[in-house]
C-alpha atoms as a PDB file:
ATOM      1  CA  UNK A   1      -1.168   6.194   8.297  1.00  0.00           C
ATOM      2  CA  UNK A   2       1.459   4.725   5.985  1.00  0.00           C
ATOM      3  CA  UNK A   3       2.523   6.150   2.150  1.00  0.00           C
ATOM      4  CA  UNK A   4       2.801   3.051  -0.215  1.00  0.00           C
ATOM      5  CA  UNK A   5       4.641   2.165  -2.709  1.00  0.00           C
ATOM      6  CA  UNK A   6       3.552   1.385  -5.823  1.00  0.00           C
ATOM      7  CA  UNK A   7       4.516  -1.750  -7.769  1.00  0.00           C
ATOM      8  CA  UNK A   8       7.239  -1.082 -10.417  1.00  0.00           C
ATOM      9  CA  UNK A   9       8.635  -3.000 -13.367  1.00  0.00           C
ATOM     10  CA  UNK A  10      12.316  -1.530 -13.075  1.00  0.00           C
ATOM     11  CA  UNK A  11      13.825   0.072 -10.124  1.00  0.00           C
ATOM     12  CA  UNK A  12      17.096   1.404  -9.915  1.00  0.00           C
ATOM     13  CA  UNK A  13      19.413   0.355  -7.302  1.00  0.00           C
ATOM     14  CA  UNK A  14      19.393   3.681  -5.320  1.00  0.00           C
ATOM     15  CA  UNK A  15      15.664   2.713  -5.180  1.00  0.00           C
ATOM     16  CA  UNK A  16      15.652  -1.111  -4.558  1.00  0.00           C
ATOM     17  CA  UNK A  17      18.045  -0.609  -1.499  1.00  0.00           C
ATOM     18  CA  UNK A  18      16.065   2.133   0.019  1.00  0.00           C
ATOM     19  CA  UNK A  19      13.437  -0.224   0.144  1.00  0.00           C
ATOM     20  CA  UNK A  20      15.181  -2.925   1.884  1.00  0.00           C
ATOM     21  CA  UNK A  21      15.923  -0.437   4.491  1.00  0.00           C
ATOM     22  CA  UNK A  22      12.205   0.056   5.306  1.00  0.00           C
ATOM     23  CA  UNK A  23      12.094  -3.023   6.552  1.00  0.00           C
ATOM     24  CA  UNK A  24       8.856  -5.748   6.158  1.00  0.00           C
ATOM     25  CA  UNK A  25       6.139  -5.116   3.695  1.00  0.00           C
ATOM     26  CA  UNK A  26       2.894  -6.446   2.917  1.00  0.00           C
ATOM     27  CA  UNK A  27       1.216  -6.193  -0.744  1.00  0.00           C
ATOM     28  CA  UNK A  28      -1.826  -3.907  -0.248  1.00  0.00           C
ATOM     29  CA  UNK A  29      -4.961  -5.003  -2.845  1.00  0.00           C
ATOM     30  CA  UNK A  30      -7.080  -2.202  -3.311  1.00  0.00           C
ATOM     31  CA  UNK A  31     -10.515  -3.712  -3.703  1.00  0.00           C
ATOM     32  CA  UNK A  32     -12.550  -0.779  -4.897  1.00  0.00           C
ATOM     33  CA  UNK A  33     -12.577   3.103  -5.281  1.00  0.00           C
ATOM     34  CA  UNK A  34     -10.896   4.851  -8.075  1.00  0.00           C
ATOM     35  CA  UNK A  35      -7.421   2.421  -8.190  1.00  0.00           C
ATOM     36  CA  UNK A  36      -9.928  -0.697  -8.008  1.00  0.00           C
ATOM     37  CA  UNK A  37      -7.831  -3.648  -8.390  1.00  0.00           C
ATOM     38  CA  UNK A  38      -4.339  -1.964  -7.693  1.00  0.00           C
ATOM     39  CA  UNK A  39      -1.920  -3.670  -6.013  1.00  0.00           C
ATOM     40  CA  UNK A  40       0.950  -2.324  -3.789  1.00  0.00           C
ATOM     41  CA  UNK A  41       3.864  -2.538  -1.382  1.00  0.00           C
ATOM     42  CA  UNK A  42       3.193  -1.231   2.130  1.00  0.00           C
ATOM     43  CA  UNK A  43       5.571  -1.091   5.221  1.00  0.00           C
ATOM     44  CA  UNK A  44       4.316  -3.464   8.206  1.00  0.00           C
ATOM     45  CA  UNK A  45       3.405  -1.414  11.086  1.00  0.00           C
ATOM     46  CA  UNK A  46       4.179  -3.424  14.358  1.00  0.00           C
ATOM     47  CA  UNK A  47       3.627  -6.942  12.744  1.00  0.00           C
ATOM     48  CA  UNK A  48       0.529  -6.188  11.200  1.00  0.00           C
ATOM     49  CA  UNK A  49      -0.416  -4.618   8.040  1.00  0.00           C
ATOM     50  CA  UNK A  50      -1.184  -0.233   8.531  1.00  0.00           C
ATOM     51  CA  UNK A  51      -4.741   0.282   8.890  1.00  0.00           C
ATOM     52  CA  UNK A  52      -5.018   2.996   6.448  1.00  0.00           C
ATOM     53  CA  UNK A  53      -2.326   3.597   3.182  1.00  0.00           C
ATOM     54  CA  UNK A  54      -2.320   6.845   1.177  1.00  0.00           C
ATOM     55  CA  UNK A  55      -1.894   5.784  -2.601  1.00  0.00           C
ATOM     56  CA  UNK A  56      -1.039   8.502  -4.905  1.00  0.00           C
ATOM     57  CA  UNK A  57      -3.239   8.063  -8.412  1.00  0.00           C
ATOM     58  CA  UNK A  58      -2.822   9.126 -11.869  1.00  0.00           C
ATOM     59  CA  UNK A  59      -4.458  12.698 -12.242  1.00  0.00           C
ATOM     60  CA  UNK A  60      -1.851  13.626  -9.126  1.00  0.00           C
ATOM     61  CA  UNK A  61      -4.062  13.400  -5.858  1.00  0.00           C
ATOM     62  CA  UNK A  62      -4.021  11.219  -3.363  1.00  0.00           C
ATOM     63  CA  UNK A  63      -6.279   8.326  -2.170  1.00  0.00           C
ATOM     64  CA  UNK A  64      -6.988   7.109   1.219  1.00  0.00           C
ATOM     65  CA  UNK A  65      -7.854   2.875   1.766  1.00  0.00           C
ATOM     66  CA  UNK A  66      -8.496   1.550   5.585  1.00  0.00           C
ATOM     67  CA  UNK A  67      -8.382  -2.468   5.963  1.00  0.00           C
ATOM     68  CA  UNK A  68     -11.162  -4.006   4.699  1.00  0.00           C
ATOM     69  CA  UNK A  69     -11.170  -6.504   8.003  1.00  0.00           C
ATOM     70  CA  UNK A  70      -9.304  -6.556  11.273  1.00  0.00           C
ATOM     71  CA  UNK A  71      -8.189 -10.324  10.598  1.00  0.00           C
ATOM     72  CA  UNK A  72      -5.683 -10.611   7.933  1.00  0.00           C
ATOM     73  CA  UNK A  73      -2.748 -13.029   7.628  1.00  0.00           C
ATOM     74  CA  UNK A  74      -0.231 -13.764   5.091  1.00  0.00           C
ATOM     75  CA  UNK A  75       2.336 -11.370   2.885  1.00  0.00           C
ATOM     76  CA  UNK A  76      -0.820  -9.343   1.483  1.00  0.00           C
ATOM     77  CA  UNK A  77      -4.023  -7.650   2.906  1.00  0.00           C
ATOM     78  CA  UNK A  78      -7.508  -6.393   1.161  1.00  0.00           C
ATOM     79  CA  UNK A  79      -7.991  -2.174   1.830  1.00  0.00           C
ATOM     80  CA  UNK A  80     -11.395  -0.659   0.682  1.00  0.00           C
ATOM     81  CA  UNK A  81     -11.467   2.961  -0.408  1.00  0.00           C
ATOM     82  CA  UNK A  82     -12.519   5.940   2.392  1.00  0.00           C
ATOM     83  CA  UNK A  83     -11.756   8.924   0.271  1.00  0.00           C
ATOM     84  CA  UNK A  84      -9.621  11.508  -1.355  1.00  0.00           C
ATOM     85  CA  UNK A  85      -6.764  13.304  -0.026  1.00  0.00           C
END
């Protein structure tokens, strides 16, 4: 299971080299459930996207997406919702 990282518009330094110490990413498109059409950073997990990502959502809880299909390729990956957290 993997904690993402949402997508942000200004990060400060402290933040922007913490994530280049994490190593390879993928963006994460969540394709339905209550952050339908989110997208976000989340850390490779041996070459291949994680197959679940916890995404934290507005009213404070937390929100569990599995890969939407085994195949993926590229710098991104669909998730479909499971449930909250």
């Amino acid at each position: 299971m993997t904690h993402a990282h949402m997508h942000r518009n200004h990060m400060t330094s402290e933040e922007h080299g913490s994530d280049q110490a994490r190593g390879p990413t993928i963006t994460a498109r969540l394709d339905d459930g209550p952050l339908h059409g989110t997208r976000i950073e989340a850390q490779v997990v041996e070459g291949r996207p994680p197959s679940t990502v916890d995404v934290p959502a507005d009213d404070s809880s937390t929100c569990r997406y599995c890969l939407a299909e085994w195949a993926q390729s590229g710098p991104s990956a669909t998730y479909t919702f499971l449930y909250r957290v």
